[in-house]
N, C-alpha and C. Protein backbone atom coordinates (compact mmCIF):
# COMPACT_ATOMS: atom_id res chain seq x y z
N UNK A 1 0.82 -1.19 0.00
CA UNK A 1 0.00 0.00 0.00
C UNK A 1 0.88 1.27 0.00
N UNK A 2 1.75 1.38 0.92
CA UNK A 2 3.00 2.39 0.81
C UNK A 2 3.17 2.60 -0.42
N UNK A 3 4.06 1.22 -0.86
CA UNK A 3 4.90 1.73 -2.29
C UNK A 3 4.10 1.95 -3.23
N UNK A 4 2.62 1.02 -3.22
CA UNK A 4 1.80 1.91 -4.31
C UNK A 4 1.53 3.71 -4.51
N UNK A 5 1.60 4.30 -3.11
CA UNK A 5 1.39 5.55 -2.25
C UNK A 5 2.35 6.23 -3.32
N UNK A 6 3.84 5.44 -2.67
CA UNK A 6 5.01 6.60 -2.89
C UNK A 6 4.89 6.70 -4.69
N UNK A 7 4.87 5.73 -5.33
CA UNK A 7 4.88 5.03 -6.65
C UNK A 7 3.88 6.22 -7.47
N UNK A 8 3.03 6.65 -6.72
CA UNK A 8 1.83 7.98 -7.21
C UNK A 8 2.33 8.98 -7.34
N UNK A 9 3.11 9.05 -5.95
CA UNK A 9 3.59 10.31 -5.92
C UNK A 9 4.57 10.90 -7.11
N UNK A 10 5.52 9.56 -7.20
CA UNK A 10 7.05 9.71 -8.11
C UNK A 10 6.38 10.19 -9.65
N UNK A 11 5.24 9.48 -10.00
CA UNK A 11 4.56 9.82 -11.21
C UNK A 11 3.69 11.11 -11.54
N UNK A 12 3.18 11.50 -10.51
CA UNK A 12 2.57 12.78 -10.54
C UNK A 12 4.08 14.08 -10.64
N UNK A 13 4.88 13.90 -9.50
CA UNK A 13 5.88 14.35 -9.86
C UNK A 13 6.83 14.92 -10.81
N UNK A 14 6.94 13.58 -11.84
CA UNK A 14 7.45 13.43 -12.88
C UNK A 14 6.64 14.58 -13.70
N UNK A 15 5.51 14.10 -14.11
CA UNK A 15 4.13 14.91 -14.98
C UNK A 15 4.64 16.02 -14.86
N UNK A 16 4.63 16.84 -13.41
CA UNK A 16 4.51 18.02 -12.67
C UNK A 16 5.72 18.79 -13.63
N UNK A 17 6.65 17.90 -13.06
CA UNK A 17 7.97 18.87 -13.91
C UNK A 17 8.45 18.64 -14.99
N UNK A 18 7.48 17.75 -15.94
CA UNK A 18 8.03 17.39 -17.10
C UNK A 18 6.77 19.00 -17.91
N UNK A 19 5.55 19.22 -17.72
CA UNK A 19 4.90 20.56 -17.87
C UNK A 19 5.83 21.71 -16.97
N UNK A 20 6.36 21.93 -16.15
CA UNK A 20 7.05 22.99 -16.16
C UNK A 20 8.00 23.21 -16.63
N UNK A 21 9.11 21.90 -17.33
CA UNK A 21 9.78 22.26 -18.24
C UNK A 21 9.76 22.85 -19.43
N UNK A 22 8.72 22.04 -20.30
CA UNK A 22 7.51 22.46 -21.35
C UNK A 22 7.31 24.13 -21.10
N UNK A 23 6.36 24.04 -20.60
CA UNK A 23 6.14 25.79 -20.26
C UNK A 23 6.52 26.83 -19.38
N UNK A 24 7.91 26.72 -18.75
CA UNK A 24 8.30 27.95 -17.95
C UNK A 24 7.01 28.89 -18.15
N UNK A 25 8.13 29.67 -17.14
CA UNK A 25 6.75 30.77 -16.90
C UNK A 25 6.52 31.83 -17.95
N UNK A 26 7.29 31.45 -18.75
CA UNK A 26 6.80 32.65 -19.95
C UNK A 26 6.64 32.10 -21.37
N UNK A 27 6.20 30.85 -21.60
CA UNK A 27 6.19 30.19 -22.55
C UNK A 27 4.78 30.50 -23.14
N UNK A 28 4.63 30.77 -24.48
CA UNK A 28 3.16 31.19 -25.07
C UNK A 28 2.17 30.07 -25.17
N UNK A 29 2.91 28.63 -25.61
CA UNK A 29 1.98 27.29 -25.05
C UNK A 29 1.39 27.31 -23.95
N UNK A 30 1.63 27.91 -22.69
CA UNK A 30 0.61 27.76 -21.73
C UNK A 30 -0.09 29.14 -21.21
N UNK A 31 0.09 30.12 -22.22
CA UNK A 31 -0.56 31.49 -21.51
C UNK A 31 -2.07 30.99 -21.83
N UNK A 32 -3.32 31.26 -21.47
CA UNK A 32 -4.80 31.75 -21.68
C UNK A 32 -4.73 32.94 -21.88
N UNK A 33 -5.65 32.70 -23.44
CA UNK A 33 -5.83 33.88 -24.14
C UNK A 33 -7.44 34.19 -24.03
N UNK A 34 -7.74 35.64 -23.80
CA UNK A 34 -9.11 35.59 -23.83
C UNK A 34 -9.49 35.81 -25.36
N UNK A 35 -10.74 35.32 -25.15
CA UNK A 35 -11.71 35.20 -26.96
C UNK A 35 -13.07 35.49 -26.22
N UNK A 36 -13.45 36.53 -25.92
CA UNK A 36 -14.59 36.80 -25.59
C UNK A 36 -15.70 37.87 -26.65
N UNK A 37 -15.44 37.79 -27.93
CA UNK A 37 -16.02 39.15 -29.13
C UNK A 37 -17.44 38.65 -28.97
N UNK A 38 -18.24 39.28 -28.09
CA UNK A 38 -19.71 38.88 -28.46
C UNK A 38 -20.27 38.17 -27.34
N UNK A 39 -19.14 38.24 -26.12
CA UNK A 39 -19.73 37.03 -24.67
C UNK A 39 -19.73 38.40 -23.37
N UNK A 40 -19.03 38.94 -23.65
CA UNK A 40 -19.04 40.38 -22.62
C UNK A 40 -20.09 40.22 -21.76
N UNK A 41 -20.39 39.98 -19.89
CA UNK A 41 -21.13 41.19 -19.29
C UNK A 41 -22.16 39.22 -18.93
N UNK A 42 -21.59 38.32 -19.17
CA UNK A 42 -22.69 37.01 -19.25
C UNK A 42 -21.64 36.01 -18.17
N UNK A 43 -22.77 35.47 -17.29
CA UNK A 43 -22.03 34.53 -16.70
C UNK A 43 -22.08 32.99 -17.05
N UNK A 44 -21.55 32.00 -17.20
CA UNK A 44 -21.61 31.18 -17.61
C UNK A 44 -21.63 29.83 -16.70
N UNK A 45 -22.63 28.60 -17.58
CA UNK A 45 -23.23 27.88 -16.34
C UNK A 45 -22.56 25.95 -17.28
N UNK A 46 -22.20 26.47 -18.60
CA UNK A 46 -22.13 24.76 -19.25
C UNK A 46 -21.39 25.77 -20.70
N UNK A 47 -20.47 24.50 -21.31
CA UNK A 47 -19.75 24.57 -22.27
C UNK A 47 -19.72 23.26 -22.76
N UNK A 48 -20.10 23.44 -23.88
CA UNK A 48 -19.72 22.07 -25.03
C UNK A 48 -19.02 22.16 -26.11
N UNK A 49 -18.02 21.30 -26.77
CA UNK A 49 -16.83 21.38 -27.90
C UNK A 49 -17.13 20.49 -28.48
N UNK A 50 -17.20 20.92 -29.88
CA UNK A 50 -17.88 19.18 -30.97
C UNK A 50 -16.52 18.67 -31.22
N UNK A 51 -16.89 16.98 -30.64
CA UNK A 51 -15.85 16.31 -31.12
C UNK A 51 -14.97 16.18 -32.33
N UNK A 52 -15.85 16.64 -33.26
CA UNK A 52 -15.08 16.73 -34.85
C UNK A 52 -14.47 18.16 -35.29
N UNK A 53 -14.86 18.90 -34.80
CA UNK A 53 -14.64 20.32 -35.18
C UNK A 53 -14.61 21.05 -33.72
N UNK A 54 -12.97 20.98 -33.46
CA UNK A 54 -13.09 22.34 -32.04
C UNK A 54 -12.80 23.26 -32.41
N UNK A 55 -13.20 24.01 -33.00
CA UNK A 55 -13.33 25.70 -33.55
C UNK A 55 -14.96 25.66 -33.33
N UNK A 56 -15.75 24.31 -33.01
CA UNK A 56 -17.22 24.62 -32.49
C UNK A 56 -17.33 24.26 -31.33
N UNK A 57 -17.71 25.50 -30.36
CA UNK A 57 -17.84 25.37 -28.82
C UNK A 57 -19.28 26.06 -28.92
N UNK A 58 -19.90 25.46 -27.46
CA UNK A 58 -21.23 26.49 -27.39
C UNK A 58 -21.27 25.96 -26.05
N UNK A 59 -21.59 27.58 -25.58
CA UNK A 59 -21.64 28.11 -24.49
C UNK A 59 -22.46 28.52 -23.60
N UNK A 60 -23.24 27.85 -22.84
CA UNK A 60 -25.00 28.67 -22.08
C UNK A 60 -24.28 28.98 -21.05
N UNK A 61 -25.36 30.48 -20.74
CA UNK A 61 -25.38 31.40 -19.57
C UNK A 61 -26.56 31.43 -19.12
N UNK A 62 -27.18 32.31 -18.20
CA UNK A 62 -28.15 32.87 -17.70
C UNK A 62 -29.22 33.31 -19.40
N UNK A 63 -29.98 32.59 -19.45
CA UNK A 63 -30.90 33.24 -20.45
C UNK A 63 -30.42 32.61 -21.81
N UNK A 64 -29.14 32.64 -22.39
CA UNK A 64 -28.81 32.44 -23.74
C UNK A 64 -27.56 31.28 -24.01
N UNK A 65 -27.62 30.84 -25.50
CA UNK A 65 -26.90 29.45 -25.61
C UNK A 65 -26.02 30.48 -26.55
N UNK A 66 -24.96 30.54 -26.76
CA UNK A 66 -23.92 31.14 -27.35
C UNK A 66 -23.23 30.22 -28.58
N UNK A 67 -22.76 30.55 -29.65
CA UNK A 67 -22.28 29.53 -30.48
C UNK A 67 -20.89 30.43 -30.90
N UNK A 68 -19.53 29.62 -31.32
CA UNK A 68 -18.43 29.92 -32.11
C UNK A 68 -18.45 28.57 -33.39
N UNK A 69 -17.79 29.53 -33.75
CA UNK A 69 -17.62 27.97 -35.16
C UNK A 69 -15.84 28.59 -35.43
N UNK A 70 -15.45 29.45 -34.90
CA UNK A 70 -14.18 29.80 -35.39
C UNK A 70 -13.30 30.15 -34.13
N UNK A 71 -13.61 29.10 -33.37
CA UNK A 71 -12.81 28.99 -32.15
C UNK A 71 -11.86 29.47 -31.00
N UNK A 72 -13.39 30.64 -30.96
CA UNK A 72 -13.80 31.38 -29.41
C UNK A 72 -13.63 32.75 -30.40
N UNK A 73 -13.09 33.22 -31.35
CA UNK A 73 -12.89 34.25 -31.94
C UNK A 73 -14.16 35.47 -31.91
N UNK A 74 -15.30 34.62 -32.72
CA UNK A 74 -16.60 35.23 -32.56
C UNK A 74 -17.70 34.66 -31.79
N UNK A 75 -18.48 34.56 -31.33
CA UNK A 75 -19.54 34.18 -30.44
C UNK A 75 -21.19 35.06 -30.98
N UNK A 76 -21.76 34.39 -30.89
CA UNK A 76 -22.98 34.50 -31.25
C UNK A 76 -23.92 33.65 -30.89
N UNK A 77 -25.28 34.48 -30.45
CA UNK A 77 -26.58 34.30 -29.89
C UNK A 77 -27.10 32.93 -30.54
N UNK A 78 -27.11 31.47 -30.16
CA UNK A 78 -27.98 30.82 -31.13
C UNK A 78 -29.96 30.36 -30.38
N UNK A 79 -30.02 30.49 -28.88
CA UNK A 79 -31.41 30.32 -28.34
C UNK A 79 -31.18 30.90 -27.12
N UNK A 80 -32.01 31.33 -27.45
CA UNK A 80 -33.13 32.21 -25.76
C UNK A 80 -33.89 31.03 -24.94
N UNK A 81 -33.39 31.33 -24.05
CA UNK A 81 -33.92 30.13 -23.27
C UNK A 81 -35.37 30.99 -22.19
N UNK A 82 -36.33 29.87 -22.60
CA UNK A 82 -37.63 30.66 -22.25
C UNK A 82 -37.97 30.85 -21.00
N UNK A 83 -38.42 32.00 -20.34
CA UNK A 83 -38.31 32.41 -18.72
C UNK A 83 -37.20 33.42 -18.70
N UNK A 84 -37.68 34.08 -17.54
CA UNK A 84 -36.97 35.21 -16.86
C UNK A 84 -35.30 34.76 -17.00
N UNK A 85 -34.21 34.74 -17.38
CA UNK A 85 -32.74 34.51 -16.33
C UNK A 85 -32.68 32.72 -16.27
N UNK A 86 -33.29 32.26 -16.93
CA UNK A 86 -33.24 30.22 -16.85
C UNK A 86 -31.41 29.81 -17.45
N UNK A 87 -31.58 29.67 -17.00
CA UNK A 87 -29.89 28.88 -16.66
C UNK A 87 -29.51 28.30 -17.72
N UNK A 88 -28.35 27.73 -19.03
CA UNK A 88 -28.41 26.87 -19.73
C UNK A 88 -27.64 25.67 -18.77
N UNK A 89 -27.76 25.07 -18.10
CA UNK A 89 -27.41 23.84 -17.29
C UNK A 89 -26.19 23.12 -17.88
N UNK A 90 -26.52 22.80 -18.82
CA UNK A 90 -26.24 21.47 -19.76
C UNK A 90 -26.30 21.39 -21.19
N UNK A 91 -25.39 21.11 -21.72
CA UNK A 91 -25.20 21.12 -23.21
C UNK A 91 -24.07 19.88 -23.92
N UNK A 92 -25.13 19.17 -24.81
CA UNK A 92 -24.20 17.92 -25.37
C UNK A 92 -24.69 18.12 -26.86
N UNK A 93 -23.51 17.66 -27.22
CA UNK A 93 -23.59 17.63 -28.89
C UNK A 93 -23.63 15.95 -29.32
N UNK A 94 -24.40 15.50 -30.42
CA UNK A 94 -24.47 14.24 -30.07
C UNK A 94 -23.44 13.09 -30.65
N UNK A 95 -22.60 12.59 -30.51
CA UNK A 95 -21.19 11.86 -30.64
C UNK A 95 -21.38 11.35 -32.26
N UNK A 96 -21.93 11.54 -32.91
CA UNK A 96 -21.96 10.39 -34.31
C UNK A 96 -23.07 11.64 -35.21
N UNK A 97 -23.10 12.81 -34.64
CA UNK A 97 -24.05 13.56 -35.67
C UNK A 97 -23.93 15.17 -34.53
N UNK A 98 -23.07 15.92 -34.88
CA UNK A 98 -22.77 17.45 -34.28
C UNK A 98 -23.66 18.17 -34.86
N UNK A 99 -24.89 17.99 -35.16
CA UNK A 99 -25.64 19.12 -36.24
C UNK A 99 -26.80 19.09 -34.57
N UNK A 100 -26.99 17.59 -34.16
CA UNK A 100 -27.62 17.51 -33.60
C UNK A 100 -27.32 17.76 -32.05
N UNK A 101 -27.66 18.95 -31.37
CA UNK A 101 -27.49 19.57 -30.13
C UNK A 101 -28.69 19.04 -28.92
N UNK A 102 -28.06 19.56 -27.89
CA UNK A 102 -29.10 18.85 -26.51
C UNK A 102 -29.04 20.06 -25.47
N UNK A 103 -29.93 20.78 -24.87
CA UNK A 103 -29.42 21.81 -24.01
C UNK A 103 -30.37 21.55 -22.99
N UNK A 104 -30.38 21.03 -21.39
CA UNK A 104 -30.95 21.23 -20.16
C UNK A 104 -31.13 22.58 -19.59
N UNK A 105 -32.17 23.11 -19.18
CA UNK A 105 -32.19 24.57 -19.23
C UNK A 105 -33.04 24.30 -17.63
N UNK A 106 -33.68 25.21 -17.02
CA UNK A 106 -34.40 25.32 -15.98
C UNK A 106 -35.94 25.67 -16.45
N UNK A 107 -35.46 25.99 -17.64
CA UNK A 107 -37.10 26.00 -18.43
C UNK A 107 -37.45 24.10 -19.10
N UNK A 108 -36.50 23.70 -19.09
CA UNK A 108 -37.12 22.30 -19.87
C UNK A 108 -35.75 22.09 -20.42
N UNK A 109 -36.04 20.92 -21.20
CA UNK A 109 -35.22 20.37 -22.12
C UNK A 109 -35.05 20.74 -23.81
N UNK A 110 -34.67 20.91 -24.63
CA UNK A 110 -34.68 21.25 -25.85
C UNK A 110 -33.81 20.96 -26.88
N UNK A 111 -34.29 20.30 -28.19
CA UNK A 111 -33.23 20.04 -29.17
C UNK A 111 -33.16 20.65 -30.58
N UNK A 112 -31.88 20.38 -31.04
CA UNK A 112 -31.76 20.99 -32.25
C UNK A 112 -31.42 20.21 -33.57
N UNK A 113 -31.68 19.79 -34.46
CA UNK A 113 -31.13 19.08 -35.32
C UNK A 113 -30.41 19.66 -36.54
N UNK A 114 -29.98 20.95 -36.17
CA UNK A 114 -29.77 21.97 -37.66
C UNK A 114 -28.33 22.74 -37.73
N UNK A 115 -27.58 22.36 -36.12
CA UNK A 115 -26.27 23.42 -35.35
C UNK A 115 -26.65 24.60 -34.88
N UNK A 116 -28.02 24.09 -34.68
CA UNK A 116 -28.50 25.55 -34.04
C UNK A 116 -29.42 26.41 -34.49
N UNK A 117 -29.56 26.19 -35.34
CA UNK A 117 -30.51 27.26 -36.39
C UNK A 117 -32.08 27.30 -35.51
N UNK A 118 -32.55 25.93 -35.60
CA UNK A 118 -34.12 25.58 -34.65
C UNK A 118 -34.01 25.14 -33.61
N UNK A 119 -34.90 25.44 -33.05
CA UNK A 119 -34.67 24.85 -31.92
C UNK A 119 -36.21 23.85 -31.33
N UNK A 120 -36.45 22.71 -31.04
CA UNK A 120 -38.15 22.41 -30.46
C UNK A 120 -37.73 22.10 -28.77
N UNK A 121 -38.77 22.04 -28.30
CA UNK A 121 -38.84 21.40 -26.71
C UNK A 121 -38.62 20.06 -27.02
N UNK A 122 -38.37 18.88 -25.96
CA UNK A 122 -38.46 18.01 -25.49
C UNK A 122 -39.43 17.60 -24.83
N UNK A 123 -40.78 17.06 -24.83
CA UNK A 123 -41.31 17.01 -23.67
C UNK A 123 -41.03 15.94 -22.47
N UNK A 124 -41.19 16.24 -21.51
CA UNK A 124 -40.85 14.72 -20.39
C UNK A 124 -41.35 13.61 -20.51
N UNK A 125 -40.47 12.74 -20.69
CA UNK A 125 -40.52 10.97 -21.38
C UNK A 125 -41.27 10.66 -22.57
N UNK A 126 -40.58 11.49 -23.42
CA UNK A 126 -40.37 11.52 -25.11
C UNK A 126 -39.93 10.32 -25.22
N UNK A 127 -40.39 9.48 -26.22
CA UNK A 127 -39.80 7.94 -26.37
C UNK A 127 -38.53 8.55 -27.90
N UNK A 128 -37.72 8.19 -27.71
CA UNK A 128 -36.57 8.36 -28.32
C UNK A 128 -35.54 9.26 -28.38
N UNK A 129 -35.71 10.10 -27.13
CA UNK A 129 -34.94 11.42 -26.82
C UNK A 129 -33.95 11.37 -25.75
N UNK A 130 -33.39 10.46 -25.76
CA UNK A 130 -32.59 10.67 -24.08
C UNK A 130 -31.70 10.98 -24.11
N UNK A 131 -32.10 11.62 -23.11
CA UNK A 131 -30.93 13.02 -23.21
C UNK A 131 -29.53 12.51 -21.99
């Protein structure tokens, strides 16, 4: 049990300073860059990145689902989520078809089959929707 212990440690270790070699402290590989053109002034509650294309992220806040296709550069409005301030919770893109979106909201559930363009409800225990 020890040497498994110490054996964690030596490997995390390793990791540790094999990335600080990699990126000293002034290396441009590990700065964060902000890409916020169009997200200003919104707090954010869920982020999703399509597996095939990461230049497509989408982003829910308080009220609105946010879309980039050119990876974080521009941002844009793709659904209003219905109600006062409703939360976007949750957001999945679906593994074998990215056109087709999933967003958990505090207003309901809702899908898209288009990258966004439409949007319909979900209603609760839809036979073929699981989310």
């Amino acid at each position: 049990m020890l040497k498994e212990y110490i054996l964690k440690k030596i490997y995390i270790s390793i990791i540790l300073m094999f990335f600080m070699f990699l990126c000293g402290p002034v290396s441009a590989e590990c700065i964060w860059v902000n890409k916020n053109n169009g997200l200003s002034g919104h707090e954010f509650t869920s982020l999703a990145v399509d597996q095939e294309d990461s230049n497509i992220i989408y982003a829910g806040s308080k009220g609105l689902l946010f879309k980039t296709s050119d990876g974080g550069e521009n941002w844009k409005g793709v659904f209003k989520v219905p109600g006062m301030n409703k939360a976007v919770n949750f957001i999945t893109i679906h593994p074998h078809n990215p056109k087709i979106i999933y967003v958990a909201t505090e207003s309901g559930t809702f899908k898209s089959d288009d990258s966004g363009i439409k949007w319909q409800a979900i209603p609760i225990g839809a036979e073929g929707d699981n989310v």
